[in-house]
C-alpha atoms as a PDB file:
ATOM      1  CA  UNK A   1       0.000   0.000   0.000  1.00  0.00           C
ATOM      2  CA  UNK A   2       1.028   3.692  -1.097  1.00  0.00           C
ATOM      3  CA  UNK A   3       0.068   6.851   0.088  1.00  0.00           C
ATOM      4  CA  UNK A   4      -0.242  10.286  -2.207  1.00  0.00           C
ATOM      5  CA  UNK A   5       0.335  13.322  -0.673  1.00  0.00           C
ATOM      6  CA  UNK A   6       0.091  16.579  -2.366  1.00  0.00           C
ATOM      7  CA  UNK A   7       2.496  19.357  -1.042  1.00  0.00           C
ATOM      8  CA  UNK A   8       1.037  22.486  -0.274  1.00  0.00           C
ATOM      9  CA  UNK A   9       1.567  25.123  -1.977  1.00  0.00           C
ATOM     10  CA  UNK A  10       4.253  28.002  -1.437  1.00  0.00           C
ATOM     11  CA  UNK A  11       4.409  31.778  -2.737  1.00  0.00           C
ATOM     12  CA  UNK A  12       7.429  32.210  -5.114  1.00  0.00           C
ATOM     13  CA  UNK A  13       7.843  36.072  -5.281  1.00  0.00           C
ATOM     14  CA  UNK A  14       8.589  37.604  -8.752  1.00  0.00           C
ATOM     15  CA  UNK A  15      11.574  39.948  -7.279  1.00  0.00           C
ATOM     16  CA  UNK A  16      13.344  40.098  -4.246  1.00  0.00           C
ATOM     17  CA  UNK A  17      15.790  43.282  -3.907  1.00  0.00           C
ATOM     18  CA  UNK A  18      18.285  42.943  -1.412  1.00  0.00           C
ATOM     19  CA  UNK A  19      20.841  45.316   0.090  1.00  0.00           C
ATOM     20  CA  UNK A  20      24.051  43.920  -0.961  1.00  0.00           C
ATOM     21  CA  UNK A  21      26.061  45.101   2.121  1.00  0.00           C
ATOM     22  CA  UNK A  22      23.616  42.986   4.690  1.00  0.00           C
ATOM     23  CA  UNK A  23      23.415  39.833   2.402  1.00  0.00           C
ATOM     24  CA  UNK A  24      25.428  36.752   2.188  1.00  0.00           C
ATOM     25  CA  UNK A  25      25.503  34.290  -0.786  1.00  0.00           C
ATOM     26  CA  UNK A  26      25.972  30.842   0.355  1.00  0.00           C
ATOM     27  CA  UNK A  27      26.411  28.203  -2.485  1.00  0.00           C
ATOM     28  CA  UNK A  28      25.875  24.656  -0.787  1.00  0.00           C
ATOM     29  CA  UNK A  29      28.022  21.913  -1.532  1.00  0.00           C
ATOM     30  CA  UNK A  30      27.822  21.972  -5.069  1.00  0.00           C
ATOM     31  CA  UNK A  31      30.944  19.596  -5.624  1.00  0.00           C
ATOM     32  CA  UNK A  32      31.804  17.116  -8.215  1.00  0.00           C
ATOM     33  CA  UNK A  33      30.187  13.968  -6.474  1.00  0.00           C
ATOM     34  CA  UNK A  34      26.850  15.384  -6.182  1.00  0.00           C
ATOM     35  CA  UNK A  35      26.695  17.348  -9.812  1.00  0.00           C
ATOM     36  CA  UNK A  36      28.749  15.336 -12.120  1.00  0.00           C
ATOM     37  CA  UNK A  37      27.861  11.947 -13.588  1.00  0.00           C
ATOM     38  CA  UNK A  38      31.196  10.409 -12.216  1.00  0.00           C
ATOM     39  CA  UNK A  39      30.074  11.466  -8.917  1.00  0.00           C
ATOM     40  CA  UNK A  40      30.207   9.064  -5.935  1.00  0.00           C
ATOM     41  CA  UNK A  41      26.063  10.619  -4.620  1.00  0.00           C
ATOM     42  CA  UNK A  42      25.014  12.492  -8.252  1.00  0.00           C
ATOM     43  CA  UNK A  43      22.153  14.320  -7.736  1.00  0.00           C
ATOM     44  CA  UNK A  44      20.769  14.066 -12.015  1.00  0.00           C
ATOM     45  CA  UNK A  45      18.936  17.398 -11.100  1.00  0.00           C
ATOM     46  CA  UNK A  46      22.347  19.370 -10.159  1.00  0.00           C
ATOM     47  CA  UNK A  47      23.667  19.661 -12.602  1.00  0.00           C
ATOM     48  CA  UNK A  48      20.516  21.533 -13.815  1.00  0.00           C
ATOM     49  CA  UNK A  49      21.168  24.320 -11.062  1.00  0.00           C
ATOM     50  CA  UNK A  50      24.382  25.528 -12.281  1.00  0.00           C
ATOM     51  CA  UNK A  51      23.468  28.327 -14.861  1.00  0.00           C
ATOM     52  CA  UNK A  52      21.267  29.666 -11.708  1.00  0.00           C
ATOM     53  CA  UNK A  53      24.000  29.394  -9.090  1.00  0.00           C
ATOM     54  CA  UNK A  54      26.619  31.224 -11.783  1.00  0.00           C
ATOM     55  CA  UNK A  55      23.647  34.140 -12.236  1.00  0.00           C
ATOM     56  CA  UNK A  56      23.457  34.534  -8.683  1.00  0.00           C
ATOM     57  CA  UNK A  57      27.515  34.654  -8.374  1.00  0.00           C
ATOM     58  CA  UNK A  58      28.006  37.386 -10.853  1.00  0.00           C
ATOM     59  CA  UNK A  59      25.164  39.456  -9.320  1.00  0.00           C
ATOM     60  CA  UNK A  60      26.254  39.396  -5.710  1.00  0.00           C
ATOM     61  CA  UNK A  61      30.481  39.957  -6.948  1.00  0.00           C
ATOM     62  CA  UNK A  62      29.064  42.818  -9.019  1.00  0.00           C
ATOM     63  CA  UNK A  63      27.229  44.527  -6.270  1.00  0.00           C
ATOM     64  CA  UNK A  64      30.104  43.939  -3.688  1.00  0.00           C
ATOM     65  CA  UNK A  65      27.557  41.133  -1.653  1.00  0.00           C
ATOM     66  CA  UNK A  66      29.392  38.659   0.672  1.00  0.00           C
ATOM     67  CA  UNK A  67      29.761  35.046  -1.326  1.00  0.00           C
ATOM     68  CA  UNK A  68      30.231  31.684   0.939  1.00  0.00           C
ATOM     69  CA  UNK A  69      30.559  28.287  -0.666  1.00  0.00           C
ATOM     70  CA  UNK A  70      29.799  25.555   1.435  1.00  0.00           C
ATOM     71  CA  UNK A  71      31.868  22.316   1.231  1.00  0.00           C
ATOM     72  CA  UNK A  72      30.735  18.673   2.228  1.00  0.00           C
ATOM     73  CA  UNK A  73      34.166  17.469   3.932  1.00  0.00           C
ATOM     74  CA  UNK A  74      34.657  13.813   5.375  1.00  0.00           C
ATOM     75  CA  UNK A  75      37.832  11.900   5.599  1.00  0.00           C
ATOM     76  CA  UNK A  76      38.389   8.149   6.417  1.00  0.00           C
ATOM     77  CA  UNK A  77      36.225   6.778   9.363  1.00  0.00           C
ATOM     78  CA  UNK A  78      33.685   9.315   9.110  1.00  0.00           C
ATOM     79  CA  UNK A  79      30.318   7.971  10.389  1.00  0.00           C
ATOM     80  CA  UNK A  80      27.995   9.228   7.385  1.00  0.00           C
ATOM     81  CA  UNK A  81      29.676   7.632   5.449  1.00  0.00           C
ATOM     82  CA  UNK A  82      27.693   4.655   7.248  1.00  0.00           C
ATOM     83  CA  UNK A  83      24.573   6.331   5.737  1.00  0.00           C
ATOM     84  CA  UNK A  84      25.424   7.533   2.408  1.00  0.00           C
ATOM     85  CA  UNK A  85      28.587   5.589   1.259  1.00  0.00           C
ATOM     86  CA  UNK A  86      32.203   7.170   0.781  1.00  0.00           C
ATOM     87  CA  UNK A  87      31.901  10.928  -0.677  1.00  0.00           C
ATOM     88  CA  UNK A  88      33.458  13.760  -0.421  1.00  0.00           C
ATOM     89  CA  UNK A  89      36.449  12.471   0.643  1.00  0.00           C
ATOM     90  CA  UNK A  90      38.867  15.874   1.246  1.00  0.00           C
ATOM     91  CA  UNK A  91      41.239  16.318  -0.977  1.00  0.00           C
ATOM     92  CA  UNK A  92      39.779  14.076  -3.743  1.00  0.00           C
ATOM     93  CA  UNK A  93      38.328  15.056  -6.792  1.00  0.00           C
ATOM     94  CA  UNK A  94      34.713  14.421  -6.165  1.00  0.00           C
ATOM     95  CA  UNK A  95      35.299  16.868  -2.850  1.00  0.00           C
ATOM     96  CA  UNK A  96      35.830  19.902  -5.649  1.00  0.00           C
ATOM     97  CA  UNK A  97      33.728  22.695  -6.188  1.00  0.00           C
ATOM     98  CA  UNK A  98      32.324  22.127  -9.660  1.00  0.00           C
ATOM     99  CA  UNK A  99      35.068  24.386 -12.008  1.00  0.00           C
ATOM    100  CA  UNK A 100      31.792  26.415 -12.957  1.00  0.00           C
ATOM    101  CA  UNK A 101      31.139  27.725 -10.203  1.00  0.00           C
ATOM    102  CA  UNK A 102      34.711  27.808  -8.657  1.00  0.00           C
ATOM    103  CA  UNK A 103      35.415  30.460  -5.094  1.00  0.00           C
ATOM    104  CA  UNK A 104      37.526  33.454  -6.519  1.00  0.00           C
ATOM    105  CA  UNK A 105      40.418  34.891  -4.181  1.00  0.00           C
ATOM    106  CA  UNK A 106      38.928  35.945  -1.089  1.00  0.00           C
ATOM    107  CA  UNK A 107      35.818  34.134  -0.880  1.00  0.00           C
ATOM    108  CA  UNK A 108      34.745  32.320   1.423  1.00  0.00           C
ATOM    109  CA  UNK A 109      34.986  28.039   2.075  1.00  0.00           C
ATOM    110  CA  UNK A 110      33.459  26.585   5.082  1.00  0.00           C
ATOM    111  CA  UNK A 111      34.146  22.896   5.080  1.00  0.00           C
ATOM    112  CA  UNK A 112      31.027  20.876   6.858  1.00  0.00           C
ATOM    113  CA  UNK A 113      31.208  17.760   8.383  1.00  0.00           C
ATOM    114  CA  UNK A 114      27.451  17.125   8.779  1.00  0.00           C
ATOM    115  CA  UNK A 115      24.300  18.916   6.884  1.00  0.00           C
ATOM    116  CA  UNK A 116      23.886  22.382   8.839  1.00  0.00           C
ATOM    117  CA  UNK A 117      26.837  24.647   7.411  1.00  0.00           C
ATOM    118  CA  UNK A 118      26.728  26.489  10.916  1.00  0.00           C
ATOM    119  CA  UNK A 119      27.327  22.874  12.679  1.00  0.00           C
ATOM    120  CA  UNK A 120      30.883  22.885  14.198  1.00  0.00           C
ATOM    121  CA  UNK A 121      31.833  25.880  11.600  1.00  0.00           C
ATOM    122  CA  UNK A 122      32.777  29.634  11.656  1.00  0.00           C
ATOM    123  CA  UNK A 123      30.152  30.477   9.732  1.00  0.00           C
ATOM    124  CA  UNK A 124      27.697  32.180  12.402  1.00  0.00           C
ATOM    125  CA  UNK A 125      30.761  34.366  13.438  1.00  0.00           C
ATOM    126  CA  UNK A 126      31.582  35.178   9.932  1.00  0.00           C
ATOM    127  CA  UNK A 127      28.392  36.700   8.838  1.00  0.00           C
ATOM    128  CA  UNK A 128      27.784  38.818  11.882  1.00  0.00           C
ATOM    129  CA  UNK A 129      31.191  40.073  11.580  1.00  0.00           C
ATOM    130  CA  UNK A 130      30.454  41.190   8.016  1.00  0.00           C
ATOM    131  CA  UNK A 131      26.691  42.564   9.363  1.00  0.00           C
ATOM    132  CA  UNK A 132      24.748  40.236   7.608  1.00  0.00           C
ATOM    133  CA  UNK A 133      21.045  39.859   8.063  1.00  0.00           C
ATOM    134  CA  UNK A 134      20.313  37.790   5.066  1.00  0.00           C
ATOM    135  CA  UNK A 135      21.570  34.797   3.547  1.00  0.00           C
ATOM    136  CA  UNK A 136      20.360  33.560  -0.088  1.00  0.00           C
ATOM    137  CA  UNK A 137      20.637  30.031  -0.461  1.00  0.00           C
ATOM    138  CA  UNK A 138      21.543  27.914  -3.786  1.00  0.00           C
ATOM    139  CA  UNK A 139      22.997  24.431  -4.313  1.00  0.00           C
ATOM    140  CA  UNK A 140      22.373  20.652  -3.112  1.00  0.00           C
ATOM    141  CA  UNK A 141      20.763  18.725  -2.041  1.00  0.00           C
ATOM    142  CA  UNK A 142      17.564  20.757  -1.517  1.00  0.00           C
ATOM    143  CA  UNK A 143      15.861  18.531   1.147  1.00  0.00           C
ATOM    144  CA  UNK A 144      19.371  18.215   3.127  1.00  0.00           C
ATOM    145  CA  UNK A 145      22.135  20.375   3.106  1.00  0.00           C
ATOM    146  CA  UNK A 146      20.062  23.520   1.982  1.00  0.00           C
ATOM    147  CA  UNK A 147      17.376  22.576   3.886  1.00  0.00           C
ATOM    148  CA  UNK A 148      19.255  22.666   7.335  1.00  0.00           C
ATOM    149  CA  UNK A 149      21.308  25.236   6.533  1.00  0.00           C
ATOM    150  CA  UNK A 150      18.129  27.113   5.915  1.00  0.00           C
ATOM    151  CA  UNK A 151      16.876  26.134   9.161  1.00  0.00           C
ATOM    152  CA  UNK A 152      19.977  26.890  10.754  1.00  0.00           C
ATOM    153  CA  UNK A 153      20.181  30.068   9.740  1.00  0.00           C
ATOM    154  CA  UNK A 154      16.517  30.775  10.370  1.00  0.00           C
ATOM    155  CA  UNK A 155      16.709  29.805  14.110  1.00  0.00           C
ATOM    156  CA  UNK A 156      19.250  32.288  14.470  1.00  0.00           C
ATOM    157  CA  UNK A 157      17.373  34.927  13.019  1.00  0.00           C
ATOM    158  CA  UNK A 158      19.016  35.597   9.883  1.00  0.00           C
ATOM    159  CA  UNK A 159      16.385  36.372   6.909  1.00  0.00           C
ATOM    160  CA  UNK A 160      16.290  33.615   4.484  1.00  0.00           C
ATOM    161  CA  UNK A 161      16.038  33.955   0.298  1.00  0.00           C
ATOM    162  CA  UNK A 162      15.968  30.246  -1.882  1.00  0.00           C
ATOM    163  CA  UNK A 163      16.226  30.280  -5.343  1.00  0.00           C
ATOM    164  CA  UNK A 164      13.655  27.785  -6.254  1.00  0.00           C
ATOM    165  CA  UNK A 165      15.710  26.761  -9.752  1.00  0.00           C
ATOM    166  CA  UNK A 166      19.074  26.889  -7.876  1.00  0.00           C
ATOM    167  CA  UNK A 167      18.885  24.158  -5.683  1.00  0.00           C
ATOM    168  CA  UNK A 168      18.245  20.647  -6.504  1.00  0.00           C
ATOM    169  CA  UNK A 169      17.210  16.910  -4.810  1.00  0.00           C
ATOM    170  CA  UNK A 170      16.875  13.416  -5.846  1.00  0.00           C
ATOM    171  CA  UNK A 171      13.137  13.271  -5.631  1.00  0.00           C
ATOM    172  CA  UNK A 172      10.312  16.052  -6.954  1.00  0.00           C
ATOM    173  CA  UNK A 173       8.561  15.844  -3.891  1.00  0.00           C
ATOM    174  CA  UNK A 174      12.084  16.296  -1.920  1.00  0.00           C
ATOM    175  CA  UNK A 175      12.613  19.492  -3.859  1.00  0.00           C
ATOM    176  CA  UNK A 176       9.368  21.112  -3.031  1.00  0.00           C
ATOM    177  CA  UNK A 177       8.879  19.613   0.335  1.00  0.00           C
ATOM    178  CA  UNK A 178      12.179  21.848   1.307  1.00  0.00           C
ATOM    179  CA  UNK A 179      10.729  24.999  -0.362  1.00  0.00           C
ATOM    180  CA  UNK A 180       7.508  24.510   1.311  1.00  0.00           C
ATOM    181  CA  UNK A 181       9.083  24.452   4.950  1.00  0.00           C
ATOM    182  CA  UNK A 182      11.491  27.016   4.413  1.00  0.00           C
ATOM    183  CA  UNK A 183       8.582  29.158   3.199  1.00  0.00           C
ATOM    184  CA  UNK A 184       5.722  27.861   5.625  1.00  0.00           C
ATOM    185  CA  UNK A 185       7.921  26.995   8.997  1.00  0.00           C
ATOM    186  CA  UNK A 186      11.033  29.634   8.674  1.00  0.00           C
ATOM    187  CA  UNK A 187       9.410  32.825   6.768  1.00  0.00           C
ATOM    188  CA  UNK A 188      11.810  32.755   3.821  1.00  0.00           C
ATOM    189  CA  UNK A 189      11.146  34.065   0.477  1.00  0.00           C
ATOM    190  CA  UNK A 190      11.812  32.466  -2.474  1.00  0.00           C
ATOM    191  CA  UNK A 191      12.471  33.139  -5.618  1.00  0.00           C
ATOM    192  CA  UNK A 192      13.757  32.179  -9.006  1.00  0.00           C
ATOM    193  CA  UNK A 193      17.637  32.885  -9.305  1.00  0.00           C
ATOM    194  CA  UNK A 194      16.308  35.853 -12.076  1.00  0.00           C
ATOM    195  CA  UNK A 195      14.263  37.626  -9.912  1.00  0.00           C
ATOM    196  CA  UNK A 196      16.690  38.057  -6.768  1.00  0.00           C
ATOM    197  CA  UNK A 197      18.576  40.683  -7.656  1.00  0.00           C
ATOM    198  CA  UNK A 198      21.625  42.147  -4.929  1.00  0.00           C
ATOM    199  CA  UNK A 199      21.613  46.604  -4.746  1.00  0.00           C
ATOM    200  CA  UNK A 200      24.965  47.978  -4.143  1.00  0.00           C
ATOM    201  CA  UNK A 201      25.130  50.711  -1.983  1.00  0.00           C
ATOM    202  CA  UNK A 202      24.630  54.464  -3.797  1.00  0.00           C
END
């Protein structure tokens, strides 16, 4: 026996203006074993995200916004790897940041040993050092890493943005399960990656 459930639906705003000074990019874990084919846990809808995630780059570089990439980070006797297998193995090729959407000099990499980026990481301290009151999320997977990230971030009462065609899961229902809570439980806005748009300071 099978259940259907139908998600709920969620507001997707057309534009969301931000003030670049106050806002934080964070790209989540989008490394070579969860976009590429070769990859040890490919996410096929990933790959699909990139063209947003690069749109959202060059707009927060050009307007001066703060830009954090997240990176997945496990080395040998890690205990997820009991759950999901061997991946992102530091130092290894899947453990890469997809060359597309590569950190520039200066930017930020938090390497994460579990889901929440702010778990056991600088990246709390970071953004209030910086005066940031909003982070825009992108990246994979949408149900996991972005979703408790989102959380994360919510609970300690930063403002969250999703860009609904940046981030990507392994299931449809995963994918908009994710944007339903961040929009329903946490009071983020989401948007897609066009419509989010970061204003430099005059």
């Amino acid at each position: 026996m099978s259940d259907s459930v139908t998600v709920p639906s969620y507001p997707i705003e057309e534009a969301v203006e931000l003030a670049a000074s106050r806002t934080a990019l964070i790209v989540v874990d989008m490394q070579n074993d969860f976009v590429m084919e070769e990859g040890r846990l490919h996410v096929p809808a990933a790959k699909e995200t990139v063209a947003a995630c690069a749109l959202l780059l060059a707009r927060a570089r050009a307007a001066g916004a703060r830009v954090v990439f997240t990176q997945d980070t496990h080395e040998e006797g890690d205990p997820e790897w009991a759950i999901w297998g061997e991946h992102a193995r530091k130092g290894s090729w899947g453990w890469r940041i997809v060359d597309d959407l590569a950190p520039q000099p200066g930017e930020t990499v938090i390497e994460k040993v579990r889901y929440d980026a702010f778990y056991a990481t600088p990246l709390d301290h970071l953004l209030r050092l910086w005066g940031v009151d909003t982070v825009v999320l992108c990246g994979t997977v949408a149900n996991i890493c972005v979703h408790y990230t989102a959380a994360s971030a919510a609970l300690r009462w930063y403002s969250v943005v999703v860009a609904v065609d940046g981030i990507s899961a392994l299931e449809p229902f995963d994918h908009h399960s994710a944007l339903r809570q961040v929009s329903f439980l946490f009071a983020g806005r989401l948007s897609r990656a066009e419509g989010i748009r970061f204003q430099a300071a005059a």
